[in-house]
Protein backbone atom coordinates (compact mmCIF):
# COMPACT_ATOMS: atom_id res chain seq x y z
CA UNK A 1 93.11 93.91 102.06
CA UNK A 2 90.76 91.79 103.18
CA UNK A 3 92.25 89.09 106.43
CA UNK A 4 94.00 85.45 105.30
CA UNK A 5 92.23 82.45 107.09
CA UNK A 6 93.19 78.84 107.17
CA UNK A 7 91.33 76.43 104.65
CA UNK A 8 89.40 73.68 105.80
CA UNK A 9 87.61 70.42 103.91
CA UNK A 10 84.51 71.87 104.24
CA UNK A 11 85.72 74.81 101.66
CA UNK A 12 86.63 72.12 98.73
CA UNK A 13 83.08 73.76 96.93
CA UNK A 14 84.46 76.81 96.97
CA UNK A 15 87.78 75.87 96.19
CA UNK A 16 86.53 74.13 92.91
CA UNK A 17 84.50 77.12 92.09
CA UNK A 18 87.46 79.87 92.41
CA UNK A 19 89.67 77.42 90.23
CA UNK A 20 87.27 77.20 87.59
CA UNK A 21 86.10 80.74 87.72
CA UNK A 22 90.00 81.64 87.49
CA UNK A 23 91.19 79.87 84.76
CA UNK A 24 88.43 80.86 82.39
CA UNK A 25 88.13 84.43 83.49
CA UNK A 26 92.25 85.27 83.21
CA UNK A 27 93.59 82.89 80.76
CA UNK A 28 91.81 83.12 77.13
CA UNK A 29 94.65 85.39 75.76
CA UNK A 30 97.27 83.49 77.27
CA UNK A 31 95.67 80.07 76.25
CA UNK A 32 93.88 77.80 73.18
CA UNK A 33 90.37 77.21 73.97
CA UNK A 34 91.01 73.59 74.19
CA UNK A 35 93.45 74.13 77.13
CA UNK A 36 90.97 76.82 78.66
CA UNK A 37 88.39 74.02 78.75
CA UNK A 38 90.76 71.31 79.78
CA UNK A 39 91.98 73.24 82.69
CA UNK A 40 89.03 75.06 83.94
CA UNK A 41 87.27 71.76 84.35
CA UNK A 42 90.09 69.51 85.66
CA UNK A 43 89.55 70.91 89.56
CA UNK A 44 85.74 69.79 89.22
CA UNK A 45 85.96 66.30 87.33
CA UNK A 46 89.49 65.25 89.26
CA UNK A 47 90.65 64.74 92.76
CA UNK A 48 93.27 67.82 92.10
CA UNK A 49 91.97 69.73 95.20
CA UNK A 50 91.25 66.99 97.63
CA UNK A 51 94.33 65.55 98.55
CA UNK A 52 96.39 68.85 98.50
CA UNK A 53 94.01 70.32 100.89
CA UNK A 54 93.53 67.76 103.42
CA UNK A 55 96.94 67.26 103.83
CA UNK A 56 98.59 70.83 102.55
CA UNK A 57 98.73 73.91 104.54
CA UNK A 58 96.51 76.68 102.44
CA UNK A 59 95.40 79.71 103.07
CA UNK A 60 92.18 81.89 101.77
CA UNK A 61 91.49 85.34 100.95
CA UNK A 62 87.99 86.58 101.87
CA UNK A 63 85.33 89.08 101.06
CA UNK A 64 84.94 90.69 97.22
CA UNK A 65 84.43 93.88 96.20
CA UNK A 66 80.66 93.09 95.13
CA UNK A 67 79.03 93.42 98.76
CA UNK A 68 78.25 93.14 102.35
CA UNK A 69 76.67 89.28 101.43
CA UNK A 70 80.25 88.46 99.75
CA UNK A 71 82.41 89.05 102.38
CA UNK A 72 82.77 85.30 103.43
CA UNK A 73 83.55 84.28 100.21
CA UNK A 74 86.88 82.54 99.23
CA UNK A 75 88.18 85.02 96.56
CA UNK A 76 91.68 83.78 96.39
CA UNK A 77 93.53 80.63 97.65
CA UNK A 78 96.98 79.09 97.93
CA UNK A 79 98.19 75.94 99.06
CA UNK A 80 101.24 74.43 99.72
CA UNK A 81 101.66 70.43 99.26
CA UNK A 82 104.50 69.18 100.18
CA UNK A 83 105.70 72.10 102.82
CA UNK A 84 107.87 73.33 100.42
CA UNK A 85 105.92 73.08 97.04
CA UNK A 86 103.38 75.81 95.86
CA UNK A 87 100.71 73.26 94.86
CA UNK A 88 97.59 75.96 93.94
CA UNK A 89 97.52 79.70 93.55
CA UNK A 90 94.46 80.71 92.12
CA UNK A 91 92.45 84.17 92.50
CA UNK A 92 88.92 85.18 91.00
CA UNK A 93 88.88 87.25 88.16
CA UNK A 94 86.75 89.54 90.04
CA UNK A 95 89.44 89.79 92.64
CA UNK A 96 92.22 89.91 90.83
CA UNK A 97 95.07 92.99 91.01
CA UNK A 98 94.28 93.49 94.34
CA UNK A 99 97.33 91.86 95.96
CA UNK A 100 95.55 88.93 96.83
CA UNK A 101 97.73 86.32 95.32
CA UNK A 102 101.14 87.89 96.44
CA UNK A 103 99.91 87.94 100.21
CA UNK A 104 98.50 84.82 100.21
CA UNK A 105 102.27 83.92 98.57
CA UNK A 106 104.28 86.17 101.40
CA UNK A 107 102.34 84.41 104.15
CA UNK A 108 102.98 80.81 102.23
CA UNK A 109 106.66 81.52 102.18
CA UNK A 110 106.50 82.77 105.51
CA UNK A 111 104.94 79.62 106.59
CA UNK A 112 107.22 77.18 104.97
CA UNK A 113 110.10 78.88 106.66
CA UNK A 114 108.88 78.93 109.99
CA UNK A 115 108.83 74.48 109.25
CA UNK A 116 112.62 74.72 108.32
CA UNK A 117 112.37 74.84 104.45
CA UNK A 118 114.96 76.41 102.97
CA UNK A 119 113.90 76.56 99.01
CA UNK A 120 110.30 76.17 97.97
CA UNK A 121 109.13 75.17 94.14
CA UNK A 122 106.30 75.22 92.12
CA UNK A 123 105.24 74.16 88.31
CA UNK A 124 103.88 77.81 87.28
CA UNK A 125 101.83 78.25 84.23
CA UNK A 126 101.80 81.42 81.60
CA UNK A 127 99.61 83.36 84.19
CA UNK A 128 101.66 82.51 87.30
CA UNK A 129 104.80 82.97 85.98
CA UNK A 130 104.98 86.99 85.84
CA UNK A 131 103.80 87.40 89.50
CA UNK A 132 106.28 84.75 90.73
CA UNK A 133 108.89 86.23 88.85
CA UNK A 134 108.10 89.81 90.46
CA UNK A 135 108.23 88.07 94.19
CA UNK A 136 111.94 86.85 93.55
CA UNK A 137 111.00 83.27 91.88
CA UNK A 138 113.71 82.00 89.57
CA UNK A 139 112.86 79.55 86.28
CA UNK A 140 114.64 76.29 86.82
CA UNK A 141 113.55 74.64 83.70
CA UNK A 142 111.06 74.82 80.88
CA UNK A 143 108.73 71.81 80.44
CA UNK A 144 105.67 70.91 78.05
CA UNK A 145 103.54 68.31 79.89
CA UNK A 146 99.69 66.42 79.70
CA UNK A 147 97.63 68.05 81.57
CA UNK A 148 93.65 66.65 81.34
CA UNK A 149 94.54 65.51 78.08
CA UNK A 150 96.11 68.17 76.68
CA UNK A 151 99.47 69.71 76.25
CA UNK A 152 100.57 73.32 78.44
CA UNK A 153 103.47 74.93 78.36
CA UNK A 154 105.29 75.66 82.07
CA UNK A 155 107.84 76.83 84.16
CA UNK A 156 109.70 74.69 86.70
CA UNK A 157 110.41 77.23 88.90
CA UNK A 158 112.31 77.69 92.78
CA UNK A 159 112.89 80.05 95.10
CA UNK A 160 115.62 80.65 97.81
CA UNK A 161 114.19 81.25 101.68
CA UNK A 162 117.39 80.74 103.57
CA UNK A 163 120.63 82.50 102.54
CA UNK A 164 123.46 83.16 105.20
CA UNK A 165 123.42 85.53 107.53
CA UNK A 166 119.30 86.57 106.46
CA UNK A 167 117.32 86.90 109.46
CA UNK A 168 114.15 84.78 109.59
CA UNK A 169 111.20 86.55 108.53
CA UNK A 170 108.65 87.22 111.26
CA UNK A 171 105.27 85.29 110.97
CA UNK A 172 101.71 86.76 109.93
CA UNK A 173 99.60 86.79 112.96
């Protein structure tokens, strides 16, 4: 598995790029074309990314499977915005099933409890959901909402860090 790094401002490009490249590579089946569009394009046209990772703590994965002159590229990325809200998880379809996305999530959670949050939360979408649900996420409530003008289906959804007498996990390096 290729090594976690922080993100910076200077990867927003990037950032916009493996958003994009995620939604429309992983979610036809799962999605209308209309909401493939509406997402795929929000990162790029909207200030989604900017304020979540100036202000978030996110992590990137690194390097493809393509070649030596990938290996610096952001494959995967998650951010957390507040502390203890899952903001973005998004992974290259390239780079997907790798375990990019759930250690990008252990180190997240990780993180968040290391700053004293106890519970963390996240709006998860039809593609999310599964891999949450596998890492110990629980469904809190079902929502439709308006997303770049048009309507998704999603998943409030939380999960416990703290529970009594559970020793605290020790961070990544």
């Amino acid at each position: 598995m290729s090594p976690l790094r922080l993100l910076t401002p200077a990867d927003l490009p990037q950032l916009v790029a493996v958003y994009r490249e995620a939604v429309l590579s992983q979610t036809p089946t799962l999605y209308s074309a209309e909401q493939v569009q509406a997402w795929a394009h929000h990162a790029g046209s909207s200030d989604a990314l900017v304020e979540p990772l100036l202000t978030g703590y996110g992590l990137a994965s690194l390097g493809s499977q393509t070649g030596a002159e990938d290996a610096l590229s952001i494959e995967a990325f998650g951010i957390l915005h507040p502390e203890d809200r899952l903001a973005l998880l998004y992974c290259r379809g390239r780079s997907s099933r790798q375990g990019r996305a759930g250690t990008i999530l252990s180190a997240l959670e990780q993180h968040a409890w290391s700053q004293g949050v106890a519970r963390l939360r996240t709006e998860a979408s039809q593609l999310s959901r599964p891999l949450l649900e596998r890492r110990g996420w629980q469904v809190d409530a079902e929502e439709t909402v308006l997303f770049a003008g048009t309507w998704f289906q999603r998943w409030r959804m939380v999960k416990a860090l703290a529970t009594p007498g559970q020793p605290i996990p020790c961070p990544l390096p």
